[in-house]
N, C-alpha and C. Protein backbone atom coordinates (compact mmCIF):
# COMPACT_ATOMS: atom_id res chain seq x y z
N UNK A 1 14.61 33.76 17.95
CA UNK A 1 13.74 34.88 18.31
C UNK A 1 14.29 36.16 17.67
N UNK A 2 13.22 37.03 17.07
CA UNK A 2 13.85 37.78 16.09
C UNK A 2 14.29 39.47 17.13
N UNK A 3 14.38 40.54 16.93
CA UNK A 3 14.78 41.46 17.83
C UNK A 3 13.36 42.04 18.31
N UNK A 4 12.66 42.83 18.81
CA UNK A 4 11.35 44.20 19.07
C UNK A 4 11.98 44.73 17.68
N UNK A 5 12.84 45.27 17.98
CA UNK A 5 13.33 46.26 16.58
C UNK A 5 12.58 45.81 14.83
N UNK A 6 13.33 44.80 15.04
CA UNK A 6 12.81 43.74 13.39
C UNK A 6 11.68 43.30 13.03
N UNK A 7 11.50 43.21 14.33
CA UNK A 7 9.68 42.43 14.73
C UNK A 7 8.80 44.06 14.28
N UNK A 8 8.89 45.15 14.81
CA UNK A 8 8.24 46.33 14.31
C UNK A 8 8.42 46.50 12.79
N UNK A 9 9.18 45.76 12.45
CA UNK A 9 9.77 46.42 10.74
C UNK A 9 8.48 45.70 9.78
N UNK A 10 8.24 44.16 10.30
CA UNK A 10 7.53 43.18 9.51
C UNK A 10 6.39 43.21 9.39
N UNK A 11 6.18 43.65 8.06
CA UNK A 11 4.66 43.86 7.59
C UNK A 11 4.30 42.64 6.26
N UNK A 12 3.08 41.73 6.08
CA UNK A 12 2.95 41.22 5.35
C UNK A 12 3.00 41.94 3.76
N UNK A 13 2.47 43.21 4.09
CA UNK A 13 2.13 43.71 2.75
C UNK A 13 3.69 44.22 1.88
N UNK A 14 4.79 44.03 3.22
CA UNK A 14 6.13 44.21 2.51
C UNK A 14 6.66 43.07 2.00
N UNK A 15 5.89 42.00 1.43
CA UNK A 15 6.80 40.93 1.28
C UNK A 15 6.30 40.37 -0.22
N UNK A 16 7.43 40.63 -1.08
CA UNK A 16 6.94 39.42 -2.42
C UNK A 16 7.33 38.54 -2.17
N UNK A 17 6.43 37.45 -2.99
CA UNK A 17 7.05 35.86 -2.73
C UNK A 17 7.62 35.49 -4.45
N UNK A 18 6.54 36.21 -5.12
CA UNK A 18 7.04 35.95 -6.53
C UNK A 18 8.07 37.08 -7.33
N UNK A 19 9.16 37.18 -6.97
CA UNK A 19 9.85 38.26 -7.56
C UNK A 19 9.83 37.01 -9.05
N UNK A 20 10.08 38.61 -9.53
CA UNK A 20 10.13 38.08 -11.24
C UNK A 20 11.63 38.50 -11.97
N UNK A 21 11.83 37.80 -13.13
CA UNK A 21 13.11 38.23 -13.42
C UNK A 21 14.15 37.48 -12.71
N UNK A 22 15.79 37.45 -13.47
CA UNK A 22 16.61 36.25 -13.00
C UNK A 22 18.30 37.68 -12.35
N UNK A 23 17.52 38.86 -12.66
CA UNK A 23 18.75 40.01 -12.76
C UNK A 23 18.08 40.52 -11.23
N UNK A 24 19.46 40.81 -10.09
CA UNK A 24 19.55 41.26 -8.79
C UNK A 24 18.91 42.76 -9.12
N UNK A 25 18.89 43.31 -9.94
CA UNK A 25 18.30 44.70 -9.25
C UNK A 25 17.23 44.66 -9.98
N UNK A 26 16.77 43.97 -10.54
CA UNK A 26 15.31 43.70 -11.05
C UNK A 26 14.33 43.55 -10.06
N UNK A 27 14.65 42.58 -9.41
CA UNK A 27 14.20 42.03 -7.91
C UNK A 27 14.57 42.93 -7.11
N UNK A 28 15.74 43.52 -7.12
CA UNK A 28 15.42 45.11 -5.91
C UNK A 28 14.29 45.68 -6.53
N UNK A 29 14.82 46.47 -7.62
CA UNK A 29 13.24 47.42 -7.72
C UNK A 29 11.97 47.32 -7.31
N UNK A 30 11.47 45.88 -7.97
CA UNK A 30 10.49 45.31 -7.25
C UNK A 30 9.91 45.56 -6.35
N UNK A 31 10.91 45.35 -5.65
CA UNK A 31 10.97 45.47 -3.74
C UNK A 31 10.72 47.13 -3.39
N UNK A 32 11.76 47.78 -3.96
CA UNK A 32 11.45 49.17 -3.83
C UNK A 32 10.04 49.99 -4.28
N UNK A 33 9.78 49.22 -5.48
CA UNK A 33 8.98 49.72 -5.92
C UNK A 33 7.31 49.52 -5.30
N UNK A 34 7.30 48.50 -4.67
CA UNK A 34 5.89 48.01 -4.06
C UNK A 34 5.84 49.30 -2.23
N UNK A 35 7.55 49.53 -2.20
CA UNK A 35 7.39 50.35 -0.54
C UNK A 35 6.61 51.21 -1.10
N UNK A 36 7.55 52.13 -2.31
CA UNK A 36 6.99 53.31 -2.70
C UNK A 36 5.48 52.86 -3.37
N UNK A 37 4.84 52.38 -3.52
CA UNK A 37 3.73 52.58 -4.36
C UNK A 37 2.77 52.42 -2.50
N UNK A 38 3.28 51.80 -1.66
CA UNK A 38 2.58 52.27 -0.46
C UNK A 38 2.41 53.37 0.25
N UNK A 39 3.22 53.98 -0.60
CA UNK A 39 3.79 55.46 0.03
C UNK A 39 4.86 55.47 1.33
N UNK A 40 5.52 54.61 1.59
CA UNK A 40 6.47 54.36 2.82
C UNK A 40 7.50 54.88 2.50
N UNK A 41 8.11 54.86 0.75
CA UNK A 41 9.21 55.26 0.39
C UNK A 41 8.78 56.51 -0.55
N UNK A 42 9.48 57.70 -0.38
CA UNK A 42 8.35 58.89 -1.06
C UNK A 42 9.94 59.05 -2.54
N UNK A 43 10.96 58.40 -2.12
CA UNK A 43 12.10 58.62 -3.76
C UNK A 43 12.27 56.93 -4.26
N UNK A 44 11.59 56.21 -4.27
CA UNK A 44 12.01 54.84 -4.43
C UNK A 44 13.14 54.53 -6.39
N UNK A 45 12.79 56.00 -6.68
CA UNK A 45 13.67 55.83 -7.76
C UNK A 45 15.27 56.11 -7.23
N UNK A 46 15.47 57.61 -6.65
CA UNK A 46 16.89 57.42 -5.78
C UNK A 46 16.98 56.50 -4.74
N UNK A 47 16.11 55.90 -4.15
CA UNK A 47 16.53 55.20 -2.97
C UNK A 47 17.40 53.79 -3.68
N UNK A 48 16.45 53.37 -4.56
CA UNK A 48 16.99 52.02 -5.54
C UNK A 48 18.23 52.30 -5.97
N UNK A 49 18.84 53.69 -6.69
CA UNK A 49 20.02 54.08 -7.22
C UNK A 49 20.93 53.91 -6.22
N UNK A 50 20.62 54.63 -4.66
CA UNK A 50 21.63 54.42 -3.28
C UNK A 50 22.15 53.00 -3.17
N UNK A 51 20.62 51.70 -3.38
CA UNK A 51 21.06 50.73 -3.04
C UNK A 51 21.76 49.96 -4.04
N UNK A 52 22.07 50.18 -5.28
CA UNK A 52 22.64 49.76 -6.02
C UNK A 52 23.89 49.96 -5.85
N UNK A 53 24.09 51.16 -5.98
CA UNK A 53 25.27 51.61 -6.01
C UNK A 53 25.73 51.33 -4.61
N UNK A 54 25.78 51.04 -3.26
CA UNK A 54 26.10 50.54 -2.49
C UNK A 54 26.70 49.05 -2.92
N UNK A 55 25.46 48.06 -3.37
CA UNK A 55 25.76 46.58 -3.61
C UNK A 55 26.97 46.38 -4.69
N UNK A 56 26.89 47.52 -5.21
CA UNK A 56 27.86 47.36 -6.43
C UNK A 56 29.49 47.58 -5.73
N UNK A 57 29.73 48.39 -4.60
CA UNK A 57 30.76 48.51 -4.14
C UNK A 57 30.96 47.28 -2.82
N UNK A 58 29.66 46.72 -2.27
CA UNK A 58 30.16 46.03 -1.52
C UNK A 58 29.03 45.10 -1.65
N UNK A 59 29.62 43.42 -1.68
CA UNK A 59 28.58 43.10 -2.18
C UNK A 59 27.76 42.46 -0.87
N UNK A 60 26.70 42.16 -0.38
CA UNK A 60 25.45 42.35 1.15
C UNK A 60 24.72 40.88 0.69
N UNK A 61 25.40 40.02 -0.11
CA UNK A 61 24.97 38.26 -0.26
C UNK A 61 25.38 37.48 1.02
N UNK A 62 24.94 36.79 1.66
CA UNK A 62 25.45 36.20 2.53
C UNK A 62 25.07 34.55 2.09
N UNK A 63 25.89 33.62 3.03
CA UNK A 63 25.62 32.20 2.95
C UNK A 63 24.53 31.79 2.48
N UNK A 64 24.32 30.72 1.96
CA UNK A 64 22.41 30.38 1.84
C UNK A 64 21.72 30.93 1.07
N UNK A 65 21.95 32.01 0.14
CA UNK A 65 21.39 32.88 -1.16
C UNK A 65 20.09 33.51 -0.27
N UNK A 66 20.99 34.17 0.58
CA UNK A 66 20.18 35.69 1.35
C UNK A 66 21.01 36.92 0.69
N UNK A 67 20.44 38.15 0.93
CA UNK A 67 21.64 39.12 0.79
C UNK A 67 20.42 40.16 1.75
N UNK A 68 21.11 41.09 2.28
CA UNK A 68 20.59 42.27 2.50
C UNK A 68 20.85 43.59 1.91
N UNK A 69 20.31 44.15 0.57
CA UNK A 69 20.82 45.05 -0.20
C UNK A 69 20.02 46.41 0.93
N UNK A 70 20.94 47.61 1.25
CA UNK A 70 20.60 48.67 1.64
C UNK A 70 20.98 49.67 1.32
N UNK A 71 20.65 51.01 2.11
CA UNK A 71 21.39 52.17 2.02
C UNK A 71 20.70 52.93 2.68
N UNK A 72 22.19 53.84 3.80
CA UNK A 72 21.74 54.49 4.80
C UNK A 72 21.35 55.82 3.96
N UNK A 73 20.10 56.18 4.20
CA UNK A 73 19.96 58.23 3.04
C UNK A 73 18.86 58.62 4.19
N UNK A 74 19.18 60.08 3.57
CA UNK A 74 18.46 61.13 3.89
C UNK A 74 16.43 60.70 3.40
N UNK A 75 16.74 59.84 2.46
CA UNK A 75 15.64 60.06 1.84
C UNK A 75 14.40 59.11 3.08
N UNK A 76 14.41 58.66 3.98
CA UNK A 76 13.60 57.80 4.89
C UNK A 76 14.07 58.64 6.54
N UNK A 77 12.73 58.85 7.39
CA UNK A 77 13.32 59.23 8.27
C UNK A 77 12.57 58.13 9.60
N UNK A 78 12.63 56.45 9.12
CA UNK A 78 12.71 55.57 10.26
C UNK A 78 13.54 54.48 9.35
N UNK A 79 13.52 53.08 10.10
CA UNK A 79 13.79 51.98 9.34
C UNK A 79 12.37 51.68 8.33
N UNK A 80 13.11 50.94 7.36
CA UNK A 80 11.91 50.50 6.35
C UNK A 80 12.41 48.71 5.69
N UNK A 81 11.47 47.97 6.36
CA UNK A 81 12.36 46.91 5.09
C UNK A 81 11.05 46.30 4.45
N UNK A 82 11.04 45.93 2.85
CA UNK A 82 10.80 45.15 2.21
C UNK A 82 11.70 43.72 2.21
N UNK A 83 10.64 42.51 2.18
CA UNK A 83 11.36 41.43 1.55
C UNK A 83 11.20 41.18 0.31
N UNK A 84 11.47 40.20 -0.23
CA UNK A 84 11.57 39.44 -1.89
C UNK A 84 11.74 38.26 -1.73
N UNK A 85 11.33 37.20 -2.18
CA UNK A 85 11.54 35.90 -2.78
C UNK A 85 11.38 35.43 -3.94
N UNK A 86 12.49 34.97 -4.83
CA UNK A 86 12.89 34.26 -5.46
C UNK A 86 13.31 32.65 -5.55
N UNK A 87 12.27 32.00 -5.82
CA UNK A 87 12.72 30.77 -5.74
C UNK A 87 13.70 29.71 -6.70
N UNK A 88 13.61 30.51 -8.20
CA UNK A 88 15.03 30.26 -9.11
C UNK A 88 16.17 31.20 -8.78
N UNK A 89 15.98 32.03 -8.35
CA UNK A 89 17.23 32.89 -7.62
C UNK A 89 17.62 33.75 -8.53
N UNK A 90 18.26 35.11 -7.94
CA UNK A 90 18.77 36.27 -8.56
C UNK A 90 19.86 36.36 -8.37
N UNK A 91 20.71 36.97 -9.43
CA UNK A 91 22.18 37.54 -9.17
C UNK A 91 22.39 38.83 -9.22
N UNK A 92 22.96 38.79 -7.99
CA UNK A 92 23.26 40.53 -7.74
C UNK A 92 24.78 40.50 -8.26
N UNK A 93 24.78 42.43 -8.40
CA UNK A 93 26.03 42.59 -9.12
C UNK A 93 26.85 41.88 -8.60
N UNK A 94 28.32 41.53 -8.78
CA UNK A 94 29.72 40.96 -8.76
C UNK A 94 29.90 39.52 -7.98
N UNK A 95 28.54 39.03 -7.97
CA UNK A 95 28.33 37.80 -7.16
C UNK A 95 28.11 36.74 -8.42
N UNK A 96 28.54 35.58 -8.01
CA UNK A 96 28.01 34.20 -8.51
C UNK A 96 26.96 33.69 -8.35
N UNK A 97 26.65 33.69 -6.99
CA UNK A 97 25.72 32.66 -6.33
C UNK A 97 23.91 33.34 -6.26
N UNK A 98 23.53 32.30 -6.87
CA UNK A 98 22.24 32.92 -6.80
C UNK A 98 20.87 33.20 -5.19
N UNK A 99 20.49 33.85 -5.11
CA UNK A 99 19.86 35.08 -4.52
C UNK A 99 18.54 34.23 -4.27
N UNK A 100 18.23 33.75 -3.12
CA UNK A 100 16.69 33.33 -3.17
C UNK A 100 15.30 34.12 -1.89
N UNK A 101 16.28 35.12 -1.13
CA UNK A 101 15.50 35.88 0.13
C UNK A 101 16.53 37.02 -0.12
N UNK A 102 15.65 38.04 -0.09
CA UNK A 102 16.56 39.80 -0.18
C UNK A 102 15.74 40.66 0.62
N UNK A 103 15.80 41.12 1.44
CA UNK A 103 15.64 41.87 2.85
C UNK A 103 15.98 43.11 2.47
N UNK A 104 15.12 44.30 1.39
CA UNK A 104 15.62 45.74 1.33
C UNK A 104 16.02 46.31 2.82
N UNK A 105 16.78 46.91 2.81
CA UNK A 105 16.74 48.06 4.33
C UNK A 105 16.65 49.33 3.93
N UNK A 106 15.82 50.63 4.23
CA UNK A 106 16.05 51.82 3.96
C UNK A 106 16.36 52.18 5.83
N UNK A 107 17.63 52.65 5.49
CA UNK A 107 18.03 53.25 6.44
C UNK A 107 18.64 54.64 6.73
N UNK A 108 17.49 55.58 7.69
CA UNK A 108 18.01 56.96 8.27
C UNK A 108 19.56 57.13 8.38
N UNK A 109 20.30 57.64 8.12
CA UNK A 109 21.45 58.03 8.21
C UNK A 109 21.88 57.82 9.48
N UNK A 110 21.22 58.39 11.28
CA UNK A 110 21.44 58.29 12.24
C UNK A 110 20.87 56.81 12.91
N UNK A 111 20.39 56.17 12.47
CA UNK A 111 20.27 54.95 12.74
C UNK A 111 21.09 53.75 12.67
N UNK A 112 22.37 54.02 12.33
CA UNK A 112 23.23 52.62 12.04
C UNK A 112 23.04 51.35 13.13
N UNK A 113 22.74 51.96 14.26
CA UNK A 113 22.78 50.93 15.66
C UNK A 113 21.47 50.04 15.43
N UNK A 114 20.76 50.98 14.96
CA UNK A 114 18.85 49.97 15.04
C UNK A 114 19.47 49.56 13.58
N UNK A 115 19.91 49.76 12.18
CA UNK A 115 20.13 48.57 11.37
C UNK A 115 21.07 47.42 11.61
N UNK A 116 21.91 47.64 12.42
CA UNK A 116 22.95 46.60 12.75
C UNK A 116 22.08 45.38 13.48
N UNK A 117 21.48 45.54 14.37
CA UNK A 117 20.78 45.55 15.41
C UNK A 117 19.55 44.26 14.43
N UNK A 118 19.31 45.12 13.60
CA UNK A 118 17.69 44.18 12.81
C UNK A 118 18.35 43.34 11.76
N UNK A 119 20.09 43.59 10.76
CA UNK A 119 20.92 42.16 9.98
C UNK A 119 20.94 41.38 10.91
N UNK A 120 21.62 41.79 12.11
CA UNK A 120 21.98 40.96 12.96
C UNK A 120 20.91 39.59 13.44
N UNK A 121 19.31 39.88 14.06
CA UNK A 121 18.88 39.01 13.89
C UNK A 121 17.85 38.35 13.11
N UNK A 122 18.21 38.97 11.96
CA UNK A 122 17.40 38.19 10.12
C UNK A 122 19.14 37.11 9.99
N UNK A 123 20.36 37.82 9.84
CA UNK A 123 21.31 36.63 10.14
C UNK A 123 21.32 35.72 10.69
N UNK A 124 21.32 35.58 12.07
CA UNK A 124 20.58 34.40 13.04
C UNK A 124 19.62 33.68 13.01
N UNK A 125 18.89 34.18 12.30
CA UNK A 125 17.26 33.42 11.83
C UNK A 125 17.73 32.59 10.73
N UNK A 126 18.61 33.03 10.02
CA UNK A 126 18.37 32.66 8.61
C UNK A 126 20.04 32.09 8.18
N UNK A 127 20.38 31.91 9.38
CA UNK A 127 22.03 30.66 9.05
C UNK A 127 21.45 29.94 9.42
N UNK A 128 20.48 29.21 9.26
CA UNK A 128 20.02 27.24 9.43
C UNK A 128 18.97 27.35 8.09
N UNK A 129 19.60 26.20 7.35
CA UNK A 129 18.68 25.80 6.24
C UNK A 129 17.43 25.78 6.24
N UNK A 130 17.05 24.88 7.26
CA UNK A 130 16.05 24.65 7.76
C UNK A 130 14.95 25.97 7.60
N UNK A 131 15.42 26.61 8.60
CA UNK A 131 14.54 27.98 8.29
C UNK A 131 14.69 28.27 6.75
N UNK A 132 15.31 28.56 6.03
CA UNK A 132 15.51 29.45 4.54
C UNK A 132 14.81 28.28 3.87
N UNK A 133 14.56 27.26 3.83
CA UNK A 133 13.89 26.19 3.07
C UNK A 133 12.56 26.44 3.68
N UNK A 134 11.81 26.71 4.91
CA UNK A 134 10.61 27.10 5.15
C UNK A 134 10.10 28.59 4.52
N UNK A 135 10.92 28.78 4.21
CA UNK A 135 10.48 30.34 3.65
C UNK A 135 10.60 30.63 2.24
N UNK A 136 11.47 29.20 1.98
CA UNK A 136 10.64 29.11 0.30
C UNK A 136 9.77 28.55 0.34
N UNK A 137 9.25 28.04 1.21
CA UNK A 137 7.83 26.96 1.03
C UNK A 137 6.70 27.65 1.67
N UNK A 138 7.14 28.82 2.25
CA UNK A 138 5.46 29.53 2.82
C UNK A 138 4.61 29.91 1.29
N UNK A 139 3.37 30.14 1.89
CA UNK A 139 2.28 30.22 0.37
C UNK A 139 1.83 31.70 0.18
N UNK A 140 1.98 32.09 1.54
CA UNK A 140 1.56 33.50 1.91
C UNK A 140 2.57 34.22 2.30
N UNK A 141 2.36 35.89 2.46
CA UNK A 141 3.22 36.78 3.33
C UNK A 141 3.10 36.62 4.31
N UNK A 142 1.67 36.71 5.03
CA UNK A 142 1.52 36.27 6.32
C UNK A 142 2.38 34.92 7.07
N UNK A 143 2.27 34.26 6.16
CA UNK A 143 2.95 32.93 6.73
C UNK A 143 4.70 32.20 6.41
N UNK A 144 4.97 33.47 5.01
CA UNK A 144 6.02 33.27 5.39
C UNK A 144 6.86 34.56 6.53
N UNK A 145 6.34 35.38 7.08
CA UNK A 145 6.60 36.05 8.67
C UNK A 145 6.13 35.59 9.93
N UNK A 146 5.32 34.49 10.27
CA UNK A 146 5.07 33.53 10.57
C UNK A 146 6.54 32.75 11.06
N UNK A 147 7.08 31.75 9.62
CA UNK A 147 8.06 31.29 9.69
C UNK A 147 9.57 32.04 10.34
N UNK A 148 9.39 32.88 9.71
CA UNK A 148 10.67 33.67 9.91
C UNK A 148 10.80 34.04 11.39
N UNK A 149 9.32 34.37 12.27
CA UNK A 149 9.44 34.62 13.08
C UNK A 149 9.87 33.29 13.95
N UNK A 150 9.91 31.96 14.25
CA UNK A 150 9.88 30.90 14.01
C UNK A 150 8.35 30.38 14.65
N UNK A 151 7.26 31.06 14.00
CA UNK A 151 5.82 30.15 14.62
C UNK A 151 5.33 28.99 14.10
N UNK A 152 6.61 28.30 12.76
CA UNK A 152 6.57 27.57 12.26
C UNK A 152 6.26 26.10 12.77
């Protein structure tokens, strides 16, 4: 069961299924770039630079070729997440392992507790294969948030 918090974040229209490209911040932009063209993200060119340059100092890949690339700025004043899917997988900077679910976070500066709060249960959702193999196989956005949520 995912948090209220996370559950408010998930919008179909935030989710690619076809990221393109085999390079990790290719597939960020992407991601960034579809918030901002909704108008959710009003700097998606600095916001992308924050999150880079974050991933580049620490790298936000976890088990299972998830990562959560973020960055807490001034430039957003709630939570914001885009997803991405990649089903040949991306490599983000200083990592090996390839990248197949990426969870942008734009996060308010005073919010650290509500982002901890929303890794925390996309982590839990998404340490069993099981789930991360349904969510390469959803067809839709709708349905792969669906899955994730587990209405699978």
């Amino acid at each position: 069961m995912l948090s209220p918090l996370l559950e408010a974040l998930l919008d179909p229209k935030h989710v690619v299924l076809d990221l393109r490209g085999r390079a990790g911040s290719e597939a960020v932009w992407q991601i960034v770039d579809l918030l901002g063209a909704r108008g959710e993200l009003t700097s998606p060119k600095e916001f992308f630079a924050a999150v880079m340059e974050r991933e580049a100092k620490s790298s936000t890949v976890a088990n299972g070729g998830v990562a959560f690339p973020h960055a807490r700025t001034p430039l957003v004043a709630e939570l914001l997440l885009g997803i991405g899917r990649s089903r040949e997988g991306v490599l983000l900077p200083g990592n090996d392992n390839p990248v197949h679910l990426l969870f942008v976070l734009a996060v308010p500066q005073q919010m650290v507790n509500d982002y901890l709060i929303c890794v925390g249960s996309l982590a839990r959702r998404l340490n069993s294969e099981a789930t991360r193999q349904s969510l390469l196989d959803a067809s839709t956005p709708a349905e792969f948030l669906e899955r994730l949520r587990g209405e699978d």
